[in-house]
Protein backbone atom coordinates (compact mmCIF):
# COMPACT_ATOMS: atom_id res chain seq x y z
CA UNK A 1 0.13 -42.80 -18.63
CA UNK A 2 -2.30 -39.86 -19.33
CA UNK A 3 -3.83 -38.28 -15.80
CA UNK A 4 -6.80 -36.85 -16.34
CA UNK A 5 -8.63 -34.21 -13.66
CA UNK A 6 -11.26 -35.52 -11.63
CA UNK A 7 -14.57 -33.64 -10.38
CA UNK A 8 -12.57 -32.36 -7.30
CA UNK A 9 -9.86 -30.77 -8.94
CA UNK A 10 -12.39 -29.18 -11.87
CA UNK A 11 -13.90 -27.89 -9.62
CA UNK A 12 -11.52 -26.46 -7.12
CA UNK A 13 -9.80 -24.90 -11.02
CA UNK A 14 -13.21 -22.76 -11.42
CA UNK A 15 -13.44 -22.05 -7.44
CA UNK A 16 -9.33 -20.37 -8.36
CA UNK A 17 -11.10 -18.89 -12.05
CA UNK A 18 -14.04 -17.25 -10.27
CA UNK A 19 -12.30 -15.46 -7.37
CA UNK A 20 -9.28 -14.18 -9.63
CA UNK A 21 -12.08 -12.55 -11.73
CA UNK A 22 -13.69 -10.90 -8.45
CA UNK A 23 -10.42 -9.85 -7.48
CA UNK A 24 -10.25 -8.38 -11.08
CA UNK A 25 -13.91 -7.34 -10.84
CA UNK A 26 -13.04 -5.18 -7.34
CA UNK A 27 -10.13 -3.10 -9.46
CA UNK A 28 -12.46 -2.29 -12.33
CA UNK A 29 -15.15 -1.13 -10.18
CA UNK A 30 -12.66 0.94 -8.01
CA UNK A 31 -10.78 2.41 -10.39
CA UNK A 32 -14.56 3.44 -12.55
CA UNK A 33 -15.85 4.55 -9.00
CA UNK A 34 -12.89 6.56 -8.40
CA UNK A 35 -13.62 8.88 -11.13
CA UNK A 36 -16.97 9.51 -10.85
CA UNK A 37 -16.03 10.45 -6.82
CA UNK A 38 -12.92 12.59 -9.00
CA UNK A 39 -16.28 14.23 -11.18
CA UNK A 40 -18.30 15.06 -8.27
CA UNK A 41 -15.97 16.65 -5.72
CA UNK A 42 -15.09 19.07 -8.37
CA UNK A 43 -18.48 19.53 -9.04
CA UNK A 44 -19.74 19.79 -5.14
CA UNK A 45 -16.67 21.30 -4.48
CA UNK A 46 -14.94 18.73 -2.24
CA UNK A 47 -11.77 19.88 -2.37
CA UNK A 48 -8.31 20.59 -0.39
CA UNK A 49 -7.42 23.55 -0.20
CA UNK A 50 -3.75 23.59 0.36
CA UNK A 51 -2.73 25.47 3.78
CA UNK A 52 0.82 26.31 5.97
CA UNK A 53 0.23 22.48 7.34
CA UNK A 54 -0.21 20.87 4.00
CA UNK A 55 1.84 19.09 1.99
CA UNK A 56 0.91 19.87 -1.26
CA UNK A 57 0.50 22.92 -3.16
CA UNK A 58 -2.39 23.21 -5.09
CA UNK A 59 -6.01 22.67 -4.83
CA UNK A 60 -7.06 18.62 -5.27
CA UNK A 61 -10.62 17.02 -5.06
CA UNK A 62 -10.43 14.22 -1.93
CA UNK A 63 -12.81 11.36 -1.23
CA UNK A 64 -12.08 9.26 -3.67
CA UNK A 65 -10.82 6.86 -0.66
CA UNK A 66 -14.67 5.75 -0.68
CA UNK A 67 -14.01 3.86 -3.84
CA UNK A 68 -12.06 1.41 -1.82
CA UNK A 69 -14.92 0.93 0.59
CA UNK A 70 -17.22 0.15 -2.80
CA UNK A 71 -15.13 -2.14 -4.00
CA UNK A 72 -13.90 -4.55 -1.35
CA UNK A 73 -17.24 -4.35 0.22
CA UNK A 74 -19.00 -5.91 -3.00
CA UNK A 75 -15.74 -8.72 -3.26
CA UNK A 76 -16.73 -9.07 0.52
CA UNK A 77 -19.96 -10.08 -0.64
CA UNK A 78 -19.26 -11.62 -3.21
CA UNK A 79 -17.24 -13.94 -1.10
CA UNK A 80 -19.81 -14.38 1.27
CA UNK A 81 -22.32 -14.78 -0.94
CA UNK A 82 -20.66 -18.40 -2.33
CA UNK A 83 -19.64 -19.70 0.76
CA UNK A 84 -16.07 -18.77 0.76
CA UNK A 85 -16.13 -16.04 3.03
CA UNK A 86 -17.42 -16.32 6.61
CA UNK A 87 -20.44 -14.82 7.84
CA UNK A 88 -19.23 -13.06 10.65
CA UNK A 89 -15.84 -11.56 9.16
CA UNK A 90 -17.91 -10.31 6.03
CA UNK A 91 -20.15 -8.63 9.00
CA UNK A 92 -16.98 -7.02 10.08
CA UNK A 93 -15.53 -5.79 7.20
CA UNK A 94 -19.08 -4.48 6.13
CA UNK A 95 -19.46 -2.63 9.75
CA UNK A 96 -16.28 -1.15 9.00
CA UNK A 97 -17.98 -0.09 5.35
CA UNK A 98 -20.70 1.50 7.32
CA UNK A 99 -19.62 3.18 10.01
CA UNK A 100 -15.77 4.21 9.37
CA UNK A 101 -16.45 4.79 5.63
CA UNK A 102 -19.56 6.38 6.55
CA UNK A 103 -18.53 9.16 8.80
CA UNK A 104 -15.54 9.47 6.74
CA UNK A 105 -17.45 10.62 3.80
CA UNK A 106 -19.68 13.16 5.85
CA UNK A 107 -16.22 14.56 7.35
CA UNK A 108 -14.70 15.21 4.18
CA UNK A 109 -17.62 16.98 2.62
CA UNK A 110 -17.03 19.52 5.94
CA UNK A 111 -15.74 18.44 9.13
CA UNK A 112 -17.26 15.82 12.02
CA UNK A 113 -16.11 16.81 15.63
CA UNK A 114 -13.31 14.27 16.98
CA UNK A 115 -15.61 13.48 20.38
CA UNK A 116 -18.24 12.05 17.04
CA UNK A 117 -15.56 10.17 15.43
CA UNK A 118 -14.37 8.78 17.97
CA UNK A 119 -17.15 7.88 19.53
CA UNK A 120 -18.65 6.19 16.15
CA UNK A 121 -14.98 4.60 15.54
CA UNK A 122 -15.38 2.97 19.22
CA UNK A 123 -18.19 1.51 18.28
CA UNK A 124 -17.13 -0.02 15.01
CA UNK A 125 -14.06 -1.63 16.72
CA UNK A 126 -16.32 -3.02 19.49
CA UNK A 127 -18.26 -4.56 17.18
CA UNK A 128 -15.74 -6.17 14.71
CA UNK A 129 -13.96 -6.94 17.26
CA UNK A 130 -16.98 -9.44 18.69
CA UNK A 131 -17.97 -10.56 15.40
CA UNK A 132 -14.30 -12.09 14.66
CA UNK A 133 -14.03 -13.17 18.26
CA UNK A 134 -11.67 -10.92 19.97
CA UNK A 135 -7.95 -11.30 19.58
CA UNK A 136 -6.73 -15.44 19.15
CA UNK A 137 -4.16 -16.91 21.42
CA UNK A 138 -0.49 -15.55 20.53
CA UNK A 139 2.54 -17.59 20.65
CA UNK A 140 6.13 -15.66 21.99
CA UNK A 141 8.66 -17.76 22.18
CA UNK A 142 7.77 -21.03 23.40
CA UNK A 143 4.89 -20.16 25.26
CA UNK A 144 0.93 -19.26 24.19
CA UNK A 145 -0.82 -16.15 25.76
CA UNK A 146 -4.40 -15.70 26.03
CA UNK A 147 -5.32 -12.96 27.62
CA UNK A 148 -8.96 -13.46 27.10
CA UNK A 149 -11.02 -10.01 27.69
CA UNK A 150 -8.18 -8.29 28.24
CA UNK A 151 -7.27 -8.92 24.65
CA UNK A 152 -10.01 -8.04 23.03
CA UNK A 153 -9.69 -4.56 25.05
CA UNK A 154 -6.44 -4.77 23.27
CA UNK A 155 -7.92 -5.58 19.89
CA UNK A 156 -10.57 -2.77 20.24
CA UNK A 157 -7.62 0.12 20.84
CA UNK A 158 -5.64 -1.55 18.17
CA UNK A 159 -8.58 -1.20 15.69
CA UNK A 160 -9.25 2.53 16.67
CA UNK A 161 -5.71 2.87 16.94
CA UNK A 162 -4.88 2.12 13.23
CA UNK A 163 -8.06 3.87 11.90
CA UNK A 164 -6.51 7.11 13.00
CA UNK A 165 -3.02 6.46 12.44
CA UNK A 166 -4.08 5.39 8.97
CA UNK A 167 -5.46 9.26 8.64
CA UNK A 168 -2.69 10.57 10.12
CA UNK A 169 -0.01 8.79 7.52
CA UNK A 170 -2.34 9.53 4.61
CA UNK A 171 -0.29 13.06 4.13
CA UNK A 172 1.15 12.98 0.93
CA UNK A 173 0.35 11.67 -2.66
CA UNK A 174 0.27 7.57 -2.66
CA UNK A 175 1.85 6.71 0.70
CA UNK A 176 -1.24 5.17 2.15
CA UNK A 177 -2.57 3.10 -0.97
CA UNK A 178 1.18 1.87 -1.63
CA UNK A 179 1.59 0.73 2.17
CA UNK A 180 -1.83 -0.98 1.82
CA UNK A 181 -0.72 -2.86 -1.14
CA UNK A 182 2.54 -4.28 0.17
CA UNK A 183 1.20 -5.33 3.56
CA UNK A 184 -1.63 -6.92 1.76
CA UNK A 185 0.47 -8.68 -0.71
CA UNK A 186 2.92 -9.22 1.45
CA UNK A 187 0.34 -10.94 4.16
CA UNK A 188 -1.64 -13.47 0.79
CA UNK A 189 2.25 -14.52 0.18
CA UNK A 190 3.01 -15.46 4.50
CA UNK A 191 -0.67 -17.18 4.21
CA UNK A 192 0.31 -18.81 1.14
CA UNK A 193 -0.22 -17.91 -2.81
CA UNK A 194 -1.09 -21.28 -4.23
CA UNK A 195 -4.36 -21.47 -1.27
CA UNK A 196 -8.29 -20.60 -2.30
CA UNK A 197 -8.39 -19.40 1.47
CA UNK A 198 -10.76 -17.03 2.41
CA UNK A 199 -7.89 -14.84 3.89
CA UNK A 200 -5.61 -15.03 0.99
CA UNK A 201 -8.28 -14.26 -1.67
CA UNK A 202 -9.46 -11.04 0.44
CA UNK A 203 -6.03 -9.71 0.83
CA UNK A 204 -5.30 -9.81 -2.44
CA UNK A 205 -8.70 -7.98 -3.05
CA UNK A 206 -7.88 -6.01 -0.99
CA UNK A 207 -4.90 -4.83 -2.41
CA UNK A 208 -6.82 -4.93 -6.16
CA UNK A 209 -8.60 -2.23 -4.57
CA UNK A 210 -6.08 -0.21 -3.41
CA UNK A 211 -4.51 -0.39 -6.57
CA UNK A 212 -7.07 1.23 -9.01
CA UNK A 213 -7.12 4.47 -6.29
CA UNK A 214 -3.47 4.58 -6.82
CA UNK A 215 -3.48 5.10 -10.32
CA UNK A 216 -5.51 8.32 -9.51
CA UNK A 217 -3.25 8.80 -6.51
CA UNK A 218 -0.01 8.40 -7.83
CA UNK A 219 2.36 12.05 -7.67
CA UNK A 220 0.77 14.15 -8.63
CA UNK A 221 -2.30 13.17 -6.89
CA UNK A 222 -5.63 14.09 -9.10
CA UNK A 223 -7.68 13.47 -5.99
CA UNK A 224 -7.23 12.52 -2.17
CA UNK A 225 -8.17 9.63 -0.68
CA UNK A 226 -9.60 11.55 2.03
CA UNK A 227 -11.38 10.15 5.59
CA UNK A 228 -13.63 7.46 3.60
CA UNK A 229 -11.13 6.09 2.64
CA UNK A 230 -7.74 6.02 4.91
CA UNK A 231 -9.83 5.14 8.14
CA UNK A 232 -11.35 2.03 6.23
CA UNK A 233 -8.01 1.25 5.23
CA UNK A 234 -7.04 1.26 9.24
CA UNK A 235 -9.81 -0.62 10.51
CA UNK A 236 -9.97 -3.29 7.55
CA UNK A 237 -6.45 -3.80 8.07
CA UNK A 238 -6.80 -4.13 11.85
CA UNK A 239 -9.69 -6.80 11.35
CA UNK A 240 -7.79 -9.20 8.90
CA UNK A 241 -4.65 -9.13 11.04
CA UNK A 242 -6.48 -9.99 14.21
CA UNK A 243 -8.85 -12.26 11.77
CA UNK A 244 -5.47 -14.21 10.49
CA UNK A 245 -4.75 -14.86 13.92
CA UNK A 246 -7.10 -17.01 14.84
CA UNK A 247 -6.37 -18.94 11.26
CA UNK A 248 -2.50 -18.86 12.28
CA UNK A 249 -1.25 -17.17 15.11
CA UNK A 250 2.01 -16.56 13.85
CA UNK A 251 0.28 -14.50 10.43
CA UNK A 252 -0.67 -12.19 13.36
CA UNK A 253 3.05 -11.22 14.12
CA UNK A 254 3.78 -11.06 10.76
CA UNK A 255 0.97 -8.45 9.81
CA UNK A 256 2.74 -6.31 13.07
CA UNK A 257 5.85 -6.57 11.32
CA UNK A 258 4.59 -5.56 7.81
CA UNK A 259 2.54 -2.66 9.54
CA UNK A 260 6.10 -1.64 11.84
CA UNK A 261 6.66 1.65 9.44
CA UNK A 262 3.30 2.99 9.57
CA UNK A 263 2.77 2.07 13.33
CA UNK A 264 6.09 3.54 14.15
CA UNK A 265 6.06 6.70 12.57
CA UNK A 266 2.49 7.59 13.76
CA UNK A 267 3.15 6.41 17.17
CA UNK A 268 6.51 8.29 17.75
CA UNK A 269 5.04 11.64 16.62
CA UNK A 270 1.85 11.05 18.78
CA UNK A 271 3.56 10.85 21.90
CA UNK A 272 6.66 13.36 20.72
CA UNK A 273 3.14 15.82 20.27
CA UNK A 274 1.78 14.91 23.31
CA UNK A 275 4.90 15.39 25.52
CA UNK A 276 5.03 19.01 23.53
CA UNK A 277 1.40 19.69 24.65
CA UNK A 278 0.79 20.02 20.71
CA UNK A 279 -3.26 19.35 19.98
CA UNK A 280 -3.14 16.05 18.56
CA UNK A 281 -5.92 16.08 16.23
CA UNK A 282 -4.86 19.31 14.82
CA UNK A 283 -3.19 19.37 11.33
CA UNK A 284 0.51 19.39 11.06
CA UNK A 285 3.56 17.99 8.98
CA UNK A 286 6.32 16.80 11.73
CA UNK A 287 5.88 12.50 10.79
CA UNK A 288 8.75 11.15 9.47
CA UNK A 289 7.34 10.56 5.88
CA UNK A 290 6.74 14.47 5.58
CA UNK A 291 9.92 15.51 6.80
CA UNK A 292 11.38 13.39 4.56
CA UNK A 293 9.40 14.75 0.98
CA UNK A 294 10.62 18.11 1.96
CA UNK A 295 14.04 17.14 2.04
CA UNK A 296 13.58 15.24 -1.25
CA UNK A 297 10.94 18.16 -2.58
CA UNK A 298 8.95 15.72 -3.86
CA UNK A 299 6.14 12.88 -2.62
CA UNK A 300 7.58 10.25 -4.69
């Protein structure tokens, strides 16, 4: 007996169709808008120059992390745009466009104090934070936690947390793109492949993105991600782990787990700094990952 599709599953075929070619559509853009932000650093002079704290050795254009923010904003939009995509977490992401990606881009053309940063990364967490309703319910063990305000306090350091952390790991060629790939990828395959979920179709985006800056990225690096585009990384991945906790409270753990290396390393040197009486916002290579390229004398 021949089976033959009805209306439902047509149509649910050319929902799948249409968001693989966004997904495409966000690494074509990113990987066109990456060299054109490649083109004008060197002609604006946006560059690195390399210093005793750096970890590479020769001058290298940065910024191009803004790409990112071009092209998962518009898949964003797209998303929201048919109906896929809610309102309020395409509100968040796109606050984190604004404002992280935003100050971001005026600090790498020549420095933002930290008190301004931090004070317009505050408010970007605050805000995404309220538009995807604060941090779900958690499951350990048995037993379900909510902790109501107090965690969406949590949520908000968490956000501002992994938007500087993200800056701080973004030290050598391709480590922060590649990280954002795999916990991306990693997250659509815990949430489920075969699904046309909102949450599964923007991490793999997301990672589509990533992707086309790490062809430009990849050792040796022909331009820097820079500010733009490692502290959107950190708050966008902040938002859709909290985001896929209220969707499945257990994706939440998992997106911890995926993000362990990263959180780790940042978080032991903060505190190891601090302890020193080191100024923590000042430039230096002691994280794990840099220790271990110069024993390797290479990034890859």
């Amino acid at each position: 007996m021949t089976v033959t599709a009805g209306p439902g599953d047509v149509t649910q075929e050319l929902s799948m169709l249409a968001a693989a070619a966004a997904v495409a559509a966000a690494f074509v853009v990113g990987l066109v808008v990456t060299g054109l932000l490649r083109g004008y650093a060197l002609r604006y002079d946006v560059v690195d120059t390399p210093n005793a704290r750096s970890s590479h050795d020769r001058p290298t254009p940065r910024g191009g992390g803004l790409s990112i923010v071009v092209a998962l904003s518009g898949l964003a939009a797209w998303l929201a745009a048919a109906g896929i995509l809610p309102a309020d977490f395409f509100l968040a992401i796109l606050t984190g466009a604004l404002l992280i990606g935003g100050i971001g881009f005026v600090d790498d053309h020549g420095g933002v104090p930290a008190r301004y940063r931090f004070g317009v990364q505050s408010l970007a967490a605050v805000a995404a934070v309220a538009l995807v309703g604060g941090l779900a319910p958690l499951p350990v063990g048995a037993a379900v936690f909510d902790l109501g305000w107090a965690g969406h306090a949590l949520a908000v350091i968490m956000l501002v947390w992994l938007t500087n952390l993200y800056n701080f790991m973004d030290g050598i060629d391709g480590i922060a793109a590649a990280e954002a790939i795999f916990v991306a990828v990693a997250a659509a395959l815990l949430s489920g492949v075969g699904s046309t979920h909102y949450v599964v179709l923007l991490e793999f985006g997301f990672a589509a993105a990533c992707l086309d800056f790490l062809a430009w990225n990849w050792p040796p690096a022909k331009i820097f991600m820079g500010d733009a585009g490692s502290g959107f990384l950190g708050i966008v991945l902040a938002i859709m782990s909290i985001q896929a906790g209220w969707v499945d409270p257990a994706l939440f753990w998992g997106w911890v787990i995926l993000l362990g290396v990263f959180v780790v390393d940042a978080t032991f040197t903060l505190v190891r700094r601090l302890l020193r009486g080191d100024k923590v916002y000042e430039a230096h290579r002691s994280h794990a990952y840099q220790y271990a390229s110069r024993r390797f004398g290479r990034h890859l």
